[in-house]
PDB file of N, CA and C in Angstrom:
ATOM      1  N   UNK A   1       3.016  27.156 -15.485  1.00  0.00           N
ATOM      2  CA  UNK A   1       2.430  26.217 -14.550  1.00  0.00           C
ATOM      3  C   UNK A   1       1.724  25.131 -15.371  1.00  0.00           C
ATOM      4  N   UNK A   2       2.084  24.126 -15.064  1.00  0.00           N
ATOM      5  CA  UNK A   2       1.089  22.819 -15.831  1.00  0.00           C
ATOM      6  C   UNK A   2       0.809  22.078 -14.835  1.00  0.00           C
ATOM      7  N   UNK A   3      -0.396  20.984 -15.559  1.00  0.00           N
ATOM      8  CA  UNK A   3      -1.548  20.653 -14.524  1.00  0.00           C
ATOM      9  C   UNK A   3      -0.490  19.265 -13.725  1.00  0.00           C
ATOM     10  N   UNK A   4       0.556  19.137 -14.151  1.00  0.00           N
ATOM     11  CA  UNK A   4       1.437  18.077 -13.480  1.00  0.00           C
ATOM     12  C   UNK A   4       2.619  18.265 -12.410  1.00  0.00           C
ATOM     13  N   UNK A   5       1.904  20.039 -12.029  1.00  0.00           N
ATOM     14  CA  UNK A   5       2.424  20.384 -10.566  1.00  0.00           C
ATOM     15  C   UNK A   5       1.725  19.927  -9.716  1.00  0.00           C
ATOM     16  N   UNK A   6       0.606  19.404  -9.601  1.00  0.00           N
ATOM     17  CA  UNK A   6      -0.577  18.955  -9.120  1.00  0.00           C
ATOM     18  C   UNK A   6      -0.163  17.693  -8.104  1.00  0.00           C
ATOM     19  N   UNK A   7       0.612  16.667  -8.377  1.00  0.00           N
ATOM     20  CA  UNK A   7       0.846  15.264  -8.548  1.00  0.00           C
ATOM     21  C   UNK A   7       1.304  15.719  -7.049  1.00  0.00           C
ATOM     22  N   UNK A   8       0.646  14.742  -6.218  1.00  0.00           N
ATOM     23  CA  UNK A   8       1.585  14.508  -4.628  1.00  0.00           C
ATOM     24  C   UNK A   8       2.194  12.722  -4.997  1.00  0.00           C
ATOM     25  N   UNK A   9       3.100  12.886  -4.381  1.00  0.00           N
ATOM     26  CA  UNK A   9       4.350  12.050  -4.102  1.00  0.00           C
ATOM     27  C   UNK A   9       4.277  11.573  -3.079  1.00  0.00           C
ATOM     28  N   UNK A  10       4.426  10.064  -2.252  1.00  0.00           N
ATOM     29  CA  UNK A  10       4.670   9.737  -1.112  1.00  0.00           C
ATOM     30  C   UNK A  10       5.408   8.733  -0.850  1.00  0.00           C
ATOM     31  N   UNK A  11       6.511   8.783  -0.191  1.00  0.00           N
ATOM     32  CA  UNK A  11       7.474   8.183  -0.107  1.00  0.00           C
ATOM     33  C   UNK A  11       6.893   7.214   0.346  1.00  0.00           C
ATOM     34  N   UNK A  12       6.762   5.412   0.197  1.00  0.00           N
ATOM     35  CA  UNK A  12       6.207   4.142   0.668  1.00  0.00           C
ATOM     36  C   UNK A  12       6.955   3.891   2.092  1.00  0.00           C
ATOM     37  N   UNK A  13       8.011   3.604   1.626  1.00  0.00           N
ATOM     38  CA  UNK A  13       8.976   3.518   2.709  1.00  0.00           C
ATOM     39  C   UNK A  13       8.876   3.953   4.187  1.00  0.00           C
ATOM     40  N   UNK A  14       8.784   5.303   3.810  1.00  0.00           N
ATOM     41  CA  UNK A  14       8.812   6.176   5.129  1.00  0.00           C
ATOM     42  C   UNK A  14       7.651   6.539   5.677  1.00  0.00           C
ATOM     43  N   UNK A  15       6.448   6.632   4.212  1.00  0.00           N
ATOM     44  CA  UNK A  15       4.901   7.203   4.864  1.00  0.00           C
ATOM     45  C   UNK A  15       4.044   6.209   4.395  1.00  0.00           C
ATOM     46  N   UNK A  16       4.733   4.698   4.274  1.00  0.00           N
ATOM     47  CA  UNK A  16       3.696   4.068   4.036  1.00  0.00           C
ATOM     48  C   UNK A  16       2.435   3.536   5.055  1.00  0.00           C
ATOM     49  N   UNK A  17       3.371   3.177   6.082  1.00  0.00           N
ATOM     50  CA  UNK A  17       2.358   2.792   6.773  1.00  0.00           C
ATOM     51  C   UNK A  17       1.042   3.945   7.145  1.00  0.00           C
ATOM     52  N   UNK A  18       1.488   5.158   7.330  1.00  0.00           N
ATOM     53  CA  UNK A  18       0.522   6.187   7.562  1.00  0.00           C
ATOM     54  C   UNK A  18      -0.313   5.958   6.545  1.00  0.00           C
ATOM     55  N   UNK A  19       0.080   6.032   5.517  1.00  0.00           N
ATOM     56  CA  UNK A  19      -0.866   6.185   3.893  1.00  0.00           C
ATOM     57  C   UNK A  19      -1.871   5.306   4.169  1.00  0.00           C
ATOM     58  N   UNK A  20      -1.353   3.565   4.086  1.00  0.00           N
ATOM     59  CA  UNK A  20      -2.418   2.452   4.136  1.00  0.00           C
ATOM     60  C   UNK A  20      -3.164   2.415   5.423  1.00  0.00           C
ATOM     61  N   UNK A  21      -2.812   3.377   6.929  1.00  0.00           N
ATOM     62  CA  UNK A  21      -4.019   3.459   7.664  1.00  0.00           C
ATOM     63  C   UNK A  21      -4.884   4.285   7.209  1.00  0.00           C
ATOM     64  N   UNK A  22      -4.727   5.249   6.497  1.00  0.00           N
ATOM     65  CA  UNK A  22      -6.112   6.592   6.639  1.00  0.00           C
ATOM     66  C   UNK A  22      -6.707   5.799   5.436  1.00  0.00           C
ATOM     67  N   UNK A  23      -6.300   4.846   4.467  1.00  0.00           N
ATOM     68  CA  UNK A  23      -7.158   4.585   3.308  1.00  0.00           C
ATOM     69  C   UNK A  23      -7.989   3.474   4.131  1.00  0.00           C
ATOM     70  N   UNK A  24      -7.209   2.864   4.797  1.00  0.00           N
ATOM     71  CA  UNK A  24      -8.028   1.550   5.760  1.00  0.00           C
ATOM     72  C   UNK A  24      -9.389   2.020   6.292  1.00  0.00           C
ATOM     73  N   UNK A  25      -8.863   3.114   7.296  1.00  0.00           N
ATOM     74  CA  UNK A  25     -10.264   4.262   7.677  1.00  0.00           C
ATOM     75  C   UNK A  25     -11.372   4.539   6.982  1.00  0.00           C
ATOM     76  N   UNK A  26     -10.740   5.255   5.942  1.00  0.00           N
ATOM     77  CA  UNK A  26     -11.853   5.901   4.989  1.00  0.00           C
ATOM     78  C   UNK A  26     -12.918   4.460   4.317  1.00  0.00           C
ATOM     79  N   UNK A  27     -12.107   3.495   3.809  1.00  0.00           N
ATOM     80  CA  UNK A  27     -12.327   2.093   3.470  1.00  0.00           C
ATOM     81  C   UNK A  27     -13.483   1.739   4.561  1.00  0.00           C
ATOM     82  N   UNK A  28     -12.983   1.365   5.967  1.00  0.00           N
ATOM     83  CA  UNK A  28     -13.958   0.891   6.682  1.00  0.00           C
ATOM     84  C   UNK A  28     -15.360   1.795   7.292  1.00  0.00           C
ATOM     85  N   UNK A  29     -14.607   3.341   7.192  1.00  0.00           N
ATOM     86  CA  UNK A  29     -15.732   4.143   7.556  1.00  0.00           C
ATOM     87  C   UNK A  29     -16.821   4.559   6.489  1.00  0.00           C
ATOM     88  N   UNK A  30     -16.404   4.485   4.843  1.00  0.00           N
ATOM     89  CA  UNK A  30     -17.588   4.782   4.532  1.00  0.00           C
ATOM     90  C   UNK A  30     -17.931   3.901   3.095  1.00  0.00           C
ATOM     91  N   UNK A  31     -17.252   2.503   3.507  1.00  0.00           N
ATOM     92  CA  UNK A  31     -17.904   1.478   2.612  1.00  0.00           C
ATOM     93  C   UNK A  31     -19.416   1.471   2.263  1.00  0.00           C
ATOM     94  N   UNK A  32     -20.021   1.408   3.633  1.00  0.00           N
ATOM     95  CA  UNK A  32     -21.508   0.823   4.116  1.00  0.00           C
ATOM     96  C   UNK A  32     -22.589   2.070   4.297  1.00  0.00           C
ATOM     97  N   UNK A  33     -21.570   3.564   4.144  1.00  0.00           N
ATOM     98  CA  UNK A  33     -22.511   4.415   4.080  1.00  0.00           C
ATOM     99  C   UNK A  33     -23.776   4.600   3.193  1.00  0.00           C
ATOM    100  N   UNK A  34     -24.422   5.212   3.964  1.00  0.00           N
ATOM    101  CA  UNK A  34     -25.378   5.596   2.737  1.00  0.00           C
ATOM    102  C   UNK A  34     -25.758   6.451   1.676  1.00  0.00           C
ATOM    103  N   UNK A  35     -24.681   7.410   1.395  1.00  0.00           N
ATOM    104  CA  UNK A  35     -24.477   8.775   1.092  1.00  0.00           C
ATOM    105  C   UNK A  35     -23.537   7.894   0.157  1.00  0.00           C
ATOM    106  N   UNK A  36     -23.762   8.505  -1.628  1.00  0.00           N
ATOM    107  CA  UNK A  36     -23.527   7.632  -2.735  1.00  0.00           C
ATOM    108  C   UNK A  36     -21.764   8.732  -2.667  1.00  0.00           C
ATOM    109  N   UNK A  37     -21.598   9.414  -2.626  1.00  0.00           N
ATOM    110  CA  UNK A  37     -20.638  10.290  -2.315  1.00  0.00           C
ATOM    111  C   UNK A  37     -19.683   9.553  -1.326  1.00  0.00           C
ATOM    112  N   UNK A  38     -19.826   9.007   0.087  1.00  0.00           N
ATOM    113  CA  UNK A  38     -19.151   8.559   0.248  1.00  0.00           C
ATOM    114  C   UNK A  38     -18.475   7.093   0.343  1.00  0.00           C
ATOM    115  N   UNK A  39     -19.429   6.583  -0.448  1.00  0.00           N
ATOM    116  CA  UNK A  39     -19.343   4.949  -0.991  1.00  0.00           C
ATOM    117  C   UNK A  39     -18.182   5.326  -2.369  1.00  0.00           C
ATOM    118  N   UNK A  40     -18.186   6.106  -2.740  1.00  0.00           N
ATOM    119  CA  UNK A  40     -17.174   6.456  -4.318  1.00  0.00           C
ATOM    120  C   UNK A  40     -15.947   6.619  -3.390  1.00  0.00           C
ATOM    121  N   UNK A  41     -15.612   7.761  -2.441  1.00  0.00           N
ATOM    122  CA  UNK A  41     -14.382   7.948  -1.830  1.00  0.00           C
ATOM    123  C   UNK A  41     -14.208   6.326  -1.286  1.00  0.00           C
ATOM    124  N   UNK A  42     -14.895   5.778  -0.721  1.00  0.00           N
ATOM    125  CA  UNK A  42     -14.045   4.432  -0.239  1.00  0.00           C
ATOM    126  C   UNK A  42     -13.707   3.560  -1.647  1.00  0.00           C
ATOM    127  N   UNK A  43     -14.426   3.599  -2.396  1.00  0.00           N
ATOM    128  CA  UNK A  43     -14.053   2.846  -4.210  1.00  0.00           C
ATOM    129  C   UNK A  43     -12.521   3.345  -4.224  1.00  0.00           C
ATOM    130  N   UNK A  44     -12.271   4.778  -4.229  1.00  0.00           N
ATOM    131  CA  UNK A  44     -11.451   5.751  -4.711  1.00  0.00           C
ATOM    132  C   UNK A  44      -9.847   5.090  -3.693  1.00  0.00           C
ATOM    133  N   UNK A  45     -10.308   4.869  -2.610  1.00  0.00           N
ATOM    134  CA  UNK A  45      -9.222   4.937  -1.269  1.00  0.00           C
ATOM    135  C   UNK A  45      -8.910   3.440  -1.546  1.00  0.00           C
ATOM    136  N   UNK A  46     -10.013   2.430  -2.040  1.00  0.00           N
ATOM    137  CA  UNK A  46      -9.270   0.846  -2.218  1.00  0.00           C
ATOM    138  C   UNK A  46      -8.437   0.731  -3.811  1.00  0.00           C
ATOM    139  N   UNK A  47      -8.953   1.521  -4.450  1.00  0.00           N
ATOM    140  CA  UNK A  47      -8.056   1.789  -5.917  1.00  0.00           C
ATOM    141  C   UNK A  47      -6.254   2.147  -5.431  1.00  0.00           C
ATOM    142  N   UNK A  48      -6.698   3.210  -4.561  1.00  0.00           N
ATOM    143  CA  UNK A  48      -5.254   3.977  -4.105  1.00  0.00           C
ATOM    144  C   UNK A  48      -4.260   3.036  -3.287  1.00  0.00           C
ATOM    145  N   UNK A  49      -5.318   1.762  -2.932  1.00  0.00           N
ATOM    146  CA  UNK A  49      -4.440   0.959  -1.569  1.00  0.00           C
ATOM    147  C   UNK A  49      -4.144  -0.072  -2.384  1.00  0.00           C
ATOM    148  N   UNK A  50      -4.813  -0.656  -3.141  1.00  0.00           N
ATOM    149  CA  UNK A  50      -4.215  -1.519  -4.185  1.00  0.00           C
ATOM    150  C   UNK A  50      -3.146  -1.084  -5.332  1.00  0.00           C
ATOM    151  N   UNK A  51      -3.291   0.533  -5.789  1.00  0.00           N
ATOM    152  CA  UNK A  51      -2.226   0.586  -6.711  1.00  0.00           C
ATOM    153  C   UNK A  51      -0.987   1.042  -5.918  1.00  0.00           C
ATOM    154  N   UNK A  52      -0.584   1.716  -4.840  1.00  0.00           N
ATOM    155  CA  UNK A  52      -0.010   1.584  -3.608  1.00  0.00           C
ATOM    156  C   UNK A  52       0.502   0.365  -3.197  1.00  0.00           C
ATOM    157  N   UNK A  53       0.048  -0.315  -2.930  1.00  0.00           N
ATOM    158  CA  UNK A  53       0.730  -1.963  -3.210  1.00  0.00           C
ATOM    159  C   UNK A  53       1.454  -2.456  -4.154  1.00  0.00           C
ATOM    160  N   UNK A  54       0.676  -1.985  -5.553  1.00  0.00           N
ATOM    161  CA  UNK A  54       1.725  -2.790  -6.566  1.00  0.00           C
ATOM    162  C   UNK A  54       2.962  -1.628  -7.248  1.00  0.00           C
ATOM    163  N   UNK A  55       2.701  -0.820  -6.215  1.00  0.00           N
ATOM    164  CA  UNK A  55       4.139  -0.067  -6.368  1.00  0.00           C
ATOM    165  C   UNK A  55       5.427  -0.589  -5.695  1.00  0.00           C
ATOM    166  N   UNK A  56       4.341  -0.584  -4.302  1.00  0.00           N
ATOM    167  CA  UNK A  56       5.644  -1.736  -3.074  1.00  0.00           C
ATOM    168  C   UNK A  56       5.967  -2.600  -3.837  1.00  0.00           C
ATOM    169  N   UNK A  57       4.970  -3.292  -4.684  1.00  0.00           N
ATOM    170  CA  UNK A  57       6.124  -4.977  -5.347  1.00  0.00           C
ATOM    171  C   UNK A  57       6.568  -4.540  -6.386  1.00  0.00           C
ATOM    172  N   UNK A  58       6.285  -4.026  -6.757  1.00  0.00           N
ATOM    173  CA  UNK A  58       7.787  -3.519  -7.961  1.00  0.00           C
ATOM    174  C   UNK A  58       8.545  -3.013  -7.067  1.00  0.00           C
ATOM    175  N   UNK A  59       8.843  -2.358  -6.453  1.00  0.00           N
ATOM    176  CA  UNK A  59      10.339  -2.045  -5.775  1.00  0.00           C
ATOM    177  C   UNK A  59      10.635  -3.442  -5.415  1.00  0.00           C
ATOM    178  N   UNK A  60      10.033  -4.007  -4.764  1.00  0.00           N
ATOM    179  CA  UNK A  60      10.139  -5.266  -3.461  1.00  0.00           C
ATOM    180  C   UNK A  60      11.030  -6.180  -5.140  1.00  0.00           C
ATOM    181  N   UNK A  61      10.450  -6.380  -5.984  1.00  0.00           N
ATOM    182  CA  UNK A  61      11.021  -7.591  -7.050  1.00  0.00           C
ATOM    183  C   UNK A  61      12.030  -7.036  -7.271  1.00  0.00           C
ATOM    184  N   UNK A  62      12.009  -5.304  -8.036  1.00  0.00           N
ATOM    185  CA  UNK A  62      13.776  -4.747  -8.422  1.00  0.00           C
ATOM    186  C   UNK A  62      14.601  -5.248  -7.431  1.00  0.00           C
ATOM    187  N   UNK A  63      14.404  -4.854  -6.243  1.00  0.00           N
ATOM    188  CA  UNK A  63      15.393  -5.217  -4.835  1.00  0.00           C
ATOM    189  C   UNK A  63      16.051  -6.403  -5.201  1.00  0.00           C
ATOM    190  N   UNK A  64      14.469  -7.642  -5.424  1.00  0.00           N
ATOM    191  CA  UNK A  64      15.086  -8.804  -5.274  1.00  0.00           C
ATOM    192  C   UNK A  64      15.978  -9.613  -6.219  1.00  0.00           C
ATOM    193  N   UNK A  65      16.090  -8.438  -7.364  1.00  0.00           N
ATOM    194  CA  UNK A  65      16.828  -9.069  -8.386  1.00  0.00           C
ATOM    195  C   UNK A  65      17.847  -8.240  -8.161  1.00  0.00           C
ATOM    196  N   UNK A  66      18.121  -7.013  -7.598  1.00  0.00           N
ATOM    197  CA  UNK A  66      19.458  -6.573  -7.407  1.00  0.00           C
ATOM    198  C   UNK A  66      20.331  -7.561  -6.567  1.00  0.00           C
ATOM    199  N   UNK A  67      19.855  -7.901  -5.377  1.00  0.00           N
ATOM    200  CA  UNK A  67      20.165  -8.650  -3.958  1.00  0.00           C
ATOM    201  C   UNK A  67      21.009  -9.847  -5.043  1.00  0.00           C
ATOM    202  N   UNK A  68      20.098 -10.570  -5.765  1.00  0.00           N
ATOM    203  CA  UNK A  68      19.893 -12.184  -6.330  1.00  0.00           C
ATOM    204  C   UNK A  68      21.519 -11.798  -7.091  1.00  0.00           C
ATOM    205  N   UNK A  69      21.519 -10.349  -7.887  1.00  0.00           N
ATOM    206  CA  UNK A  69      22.737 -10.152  -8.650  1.00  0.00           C
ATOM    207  C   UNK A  69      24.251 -10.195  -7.915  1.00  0.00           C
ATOM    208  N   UNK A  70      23.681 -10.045  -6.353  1.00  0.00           N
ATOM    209  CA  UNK A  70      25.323  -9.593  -5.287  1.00  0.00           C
ATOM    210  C   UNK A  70      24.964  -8.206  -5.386  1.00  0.00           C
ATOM    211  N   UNK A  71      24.156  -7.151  -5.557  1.00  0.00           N
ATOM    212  CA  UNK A  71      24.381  -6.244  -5.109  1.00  0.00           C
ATOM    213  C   UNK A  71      23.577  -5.674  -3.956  1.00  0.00           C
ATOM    214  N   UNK A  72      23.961  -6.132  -2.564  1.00  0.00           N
ATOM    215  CA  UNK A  72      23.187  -5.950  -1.664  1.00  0.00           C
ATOM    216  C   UNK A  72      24.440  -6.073  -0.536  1.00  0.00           C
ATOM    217  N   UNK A  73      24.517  -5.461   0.866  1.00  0.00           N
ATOM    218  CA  UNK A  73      24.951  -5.735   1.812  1.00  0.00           C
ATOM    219  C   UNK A  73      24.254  -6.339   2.964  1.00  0.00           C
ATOM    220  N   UNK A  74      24.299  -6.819   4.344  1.00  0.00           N
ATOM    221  CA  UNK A  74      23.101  -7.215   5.384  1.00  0.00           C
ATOM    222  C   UNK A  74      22.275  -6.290   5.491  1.00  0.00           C
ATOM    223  N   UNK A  75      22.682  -5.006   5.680  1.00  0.00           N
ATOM    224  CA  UNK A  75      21.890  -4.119   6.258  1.00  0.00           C
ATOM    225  C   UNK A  75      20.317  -4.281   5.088  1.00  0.00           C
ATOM    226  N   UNK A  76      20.919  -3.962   3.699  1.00  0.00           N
ATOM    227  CA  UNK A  76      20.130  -3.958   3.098  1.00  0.00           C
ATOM    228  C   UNK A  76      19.209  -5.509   2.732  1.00  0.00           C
ATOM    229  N   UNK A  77      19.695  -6.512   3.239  1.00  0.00           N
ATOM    230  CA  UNK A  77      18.705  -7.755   2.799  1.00  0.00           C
ATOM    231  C   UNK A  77      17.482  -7.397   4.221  1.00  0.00           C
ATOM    232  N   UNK A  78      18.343  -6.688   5.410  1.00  0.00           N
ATOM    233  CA  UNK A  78      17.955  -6.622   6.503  1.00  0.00           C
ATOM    234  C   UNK A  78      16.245  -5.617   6.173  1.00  0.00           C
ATOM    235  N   UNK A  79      16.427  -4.581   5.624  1.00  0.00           N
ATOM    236  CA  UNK A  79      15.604  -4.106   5.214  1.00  0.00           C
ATOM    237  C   UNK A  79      14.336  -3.893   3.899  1.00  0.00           C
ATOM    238  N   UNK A  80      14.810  -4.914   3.586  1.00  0.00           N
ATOM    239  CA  UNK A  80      14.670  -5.642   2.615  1.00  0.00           C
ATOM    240  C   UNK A  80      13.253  -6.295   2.521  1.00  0.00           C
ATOM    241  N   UNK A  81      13.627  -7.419   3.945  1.00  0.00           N
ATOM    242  CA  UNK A  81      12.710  -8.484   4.593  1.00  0.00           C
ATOM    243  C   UNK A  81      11.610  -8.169   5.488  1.00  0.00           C
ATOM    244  N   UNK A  82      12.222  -6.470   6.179  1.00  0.00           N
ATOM    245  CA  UNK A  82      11.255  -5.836   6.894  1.00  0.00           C
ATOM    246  C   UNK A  82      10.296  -5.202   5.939  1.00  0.00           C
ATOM    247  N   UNK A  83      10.381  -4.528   4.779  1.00  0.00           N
ATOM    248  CA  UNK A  83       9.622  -3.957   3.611  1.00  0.00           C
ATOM    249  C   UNK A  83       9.239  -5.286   3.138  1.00  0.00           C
ATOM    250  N   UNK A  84       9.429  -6.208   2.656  1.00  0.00           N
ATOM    251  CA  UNK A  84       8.218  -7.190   2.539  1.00  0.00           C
ATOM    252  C   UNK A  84       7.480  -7.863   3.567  1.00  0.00           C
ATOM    253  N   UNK A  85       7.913  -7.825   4.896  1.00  0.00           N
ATOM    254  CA  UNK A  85       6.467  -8.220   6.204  1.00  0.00           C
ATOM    255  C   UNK A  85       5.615  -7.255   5.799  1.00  0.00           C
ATOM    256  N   UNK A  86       6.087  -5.856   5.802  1.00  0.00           N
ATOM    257  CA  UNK A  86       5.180  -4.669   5.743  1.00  0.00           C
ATOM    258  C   UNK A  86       4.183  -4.677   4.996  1.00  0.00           C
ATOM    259  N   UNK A  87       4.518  -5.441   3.207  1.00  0.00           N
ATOM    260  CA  UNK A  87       4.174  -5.225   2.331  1.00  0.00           C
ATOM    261  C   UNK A  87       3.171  -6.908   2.367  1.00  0.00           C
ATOM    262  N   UNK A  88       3.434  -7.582   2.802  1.00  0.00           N
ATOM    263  CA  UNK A  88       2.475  -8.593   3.338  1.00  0.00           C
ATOM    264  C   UNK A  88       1.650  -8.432   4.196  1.00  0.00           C
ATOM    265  N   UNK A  89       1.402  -7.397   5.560  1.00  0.00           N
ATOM    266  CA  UNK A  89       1.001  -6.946   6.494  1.00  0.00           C
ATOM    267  C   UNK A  89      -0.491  -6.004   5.324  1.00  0.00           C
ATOM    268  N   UNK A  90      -0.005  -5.677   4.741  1.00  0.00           N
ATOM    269  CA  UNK A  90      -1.122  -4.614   3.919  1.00  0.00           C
ATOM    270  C   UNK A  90      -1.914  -5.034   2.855  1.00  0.00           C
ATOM    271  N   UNK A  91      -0.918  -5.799   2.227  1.00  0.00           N
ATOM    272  CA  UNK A  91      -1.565  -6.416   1.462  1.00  0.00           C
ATOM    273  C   UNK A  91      -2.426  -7.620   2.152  1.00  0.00           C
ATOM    274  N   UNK A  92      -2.338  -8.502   3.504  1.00  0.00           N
ATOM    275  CA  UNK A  92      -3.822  -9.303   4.334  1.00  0.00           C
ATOM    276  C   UNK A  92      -4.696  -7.839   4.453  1.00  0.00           C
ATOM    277  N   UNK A  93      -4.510  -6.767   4.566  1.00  0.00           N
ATOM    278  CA  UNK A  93      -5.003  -5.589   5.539  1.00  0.00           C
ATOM    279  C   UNK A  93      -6.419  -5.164   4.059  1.00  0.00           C
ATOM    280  N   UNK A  94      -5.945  -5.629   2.916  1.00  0.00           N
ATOM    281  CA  UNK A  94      -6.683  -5.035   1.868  1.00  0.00           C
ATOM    282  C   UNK A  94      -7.816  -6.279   1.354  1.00  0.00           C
ATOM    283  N   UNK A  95      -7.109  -7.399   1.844  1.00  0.00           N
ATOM    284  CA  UNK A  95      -7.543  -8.413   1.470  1.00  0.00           C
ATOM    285  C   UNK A  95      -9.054  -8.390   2.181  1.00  0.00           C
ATOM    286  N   UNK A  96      -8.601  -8.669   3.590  1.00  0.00           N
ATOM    287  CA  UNK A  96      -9.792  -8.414   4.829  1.00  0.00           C
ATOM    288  C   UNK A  96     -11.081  -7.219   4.358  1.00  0.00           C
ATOM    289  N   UNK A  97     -10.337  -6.027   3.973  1.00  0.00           N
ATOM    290  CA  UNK A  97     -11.131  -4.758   3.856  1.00  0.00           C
ATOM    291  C   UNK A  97     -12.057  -4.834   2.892  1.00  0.00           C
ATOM    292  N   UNK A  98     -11.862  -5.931   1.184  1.00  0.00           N
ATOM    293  CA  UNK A  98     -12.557  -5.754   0.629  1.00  0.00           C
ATOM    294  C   UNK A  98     -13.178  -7.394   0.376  1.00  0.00           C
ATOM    295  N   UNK A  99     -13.075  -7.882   1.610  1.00  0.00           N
ATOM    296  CA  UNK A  99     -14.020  -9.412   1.471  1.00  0.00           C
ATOM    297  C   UNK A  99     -13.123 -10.278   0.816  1.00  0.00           C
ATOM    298  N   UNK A 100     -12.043 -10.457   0.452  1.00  0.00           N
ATOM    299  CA  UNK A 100     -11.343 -11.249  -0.075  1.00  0.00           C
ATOM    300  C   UNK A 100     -10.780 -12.337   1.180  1.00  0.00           C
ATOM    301  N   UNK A 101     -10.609 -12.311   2.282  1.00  0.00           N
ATOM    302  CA  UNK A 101     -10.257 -13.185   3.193  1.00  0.00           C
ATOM    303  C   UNK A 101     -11.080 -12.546   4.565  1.00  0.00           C
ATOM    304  N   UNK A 102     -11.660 -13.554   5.157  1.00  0.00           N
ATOM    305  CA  UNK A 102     -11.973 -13.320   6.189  1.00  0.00           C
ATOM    306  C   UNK A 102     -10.760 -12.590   7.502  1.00  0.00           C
ATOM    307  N   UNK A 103     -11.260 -11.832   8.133  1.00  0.00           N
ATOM    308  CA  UNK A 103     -10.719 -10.933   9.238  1.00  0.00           C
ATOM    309  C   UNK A 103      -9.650 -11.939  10.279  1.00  0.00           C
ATOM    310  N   UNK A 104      -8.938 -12.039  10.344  1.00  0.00           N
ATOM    311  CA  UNK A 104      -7.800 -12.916  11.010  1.00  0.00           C
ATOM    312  C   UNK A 104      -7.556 -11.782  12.601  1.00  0.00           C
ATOM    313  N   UNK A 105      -8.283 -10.853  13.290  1.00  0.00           N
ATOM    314  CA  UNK A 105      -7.742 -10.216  14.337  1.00  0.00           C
ATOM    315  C   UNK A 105      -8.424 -11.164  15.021  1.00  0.00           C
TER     316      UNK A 105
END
């Protein structure tokens, strides 16, 4: 057994959006707390939502240089374009959360 059975995995794609709500949560619920404990978990949850992001754009750029090469069909530019709204959608969502742009709802 080594300590790199440990590692959870989450598919972006499929559990992303779940992922970037509960960090959003934790983010908005215990930014402002007062309990130094849970001001670190929200530090911890905007680390995870930002490096979570720049996982999406590395896939999102490979894509776009596969696509750019001809190797892409519709379906896939199709999904393609929906994984970068998504990945624009989260990335305003992180922006908002940590004061970087004012709240647009």
């Amino acid at each position: 057994m080594a300590l790199s059975d440990l590692d959870v995995v989450v598919n972006l794609y499929r559990d992303g959006d779940k992922l970037f709500d509960l960090l959003k949560a934790v983010i908005r619920e215990w930014r402002e707390s007062p309990w130094p404990h849970e001001k670190e978990r929200a530090r911890y949850a905007e680390e995870l939502f930002s490096q979570s992001l720049g996982i999406y754009e590395e896939y999102l750029n490979k894509a776009h240089e596969q696509v750019a090469g001809g190797f892409s069909t519709p379906a896939d530019r199709k999904i393609l374009k929906q994984m970068e709204e998504r990945h624009a959608y989260w990335q305003n969502k992180l922006k908002e959360l940590t004061g970087e742009q004012k709240a647009s709802c």
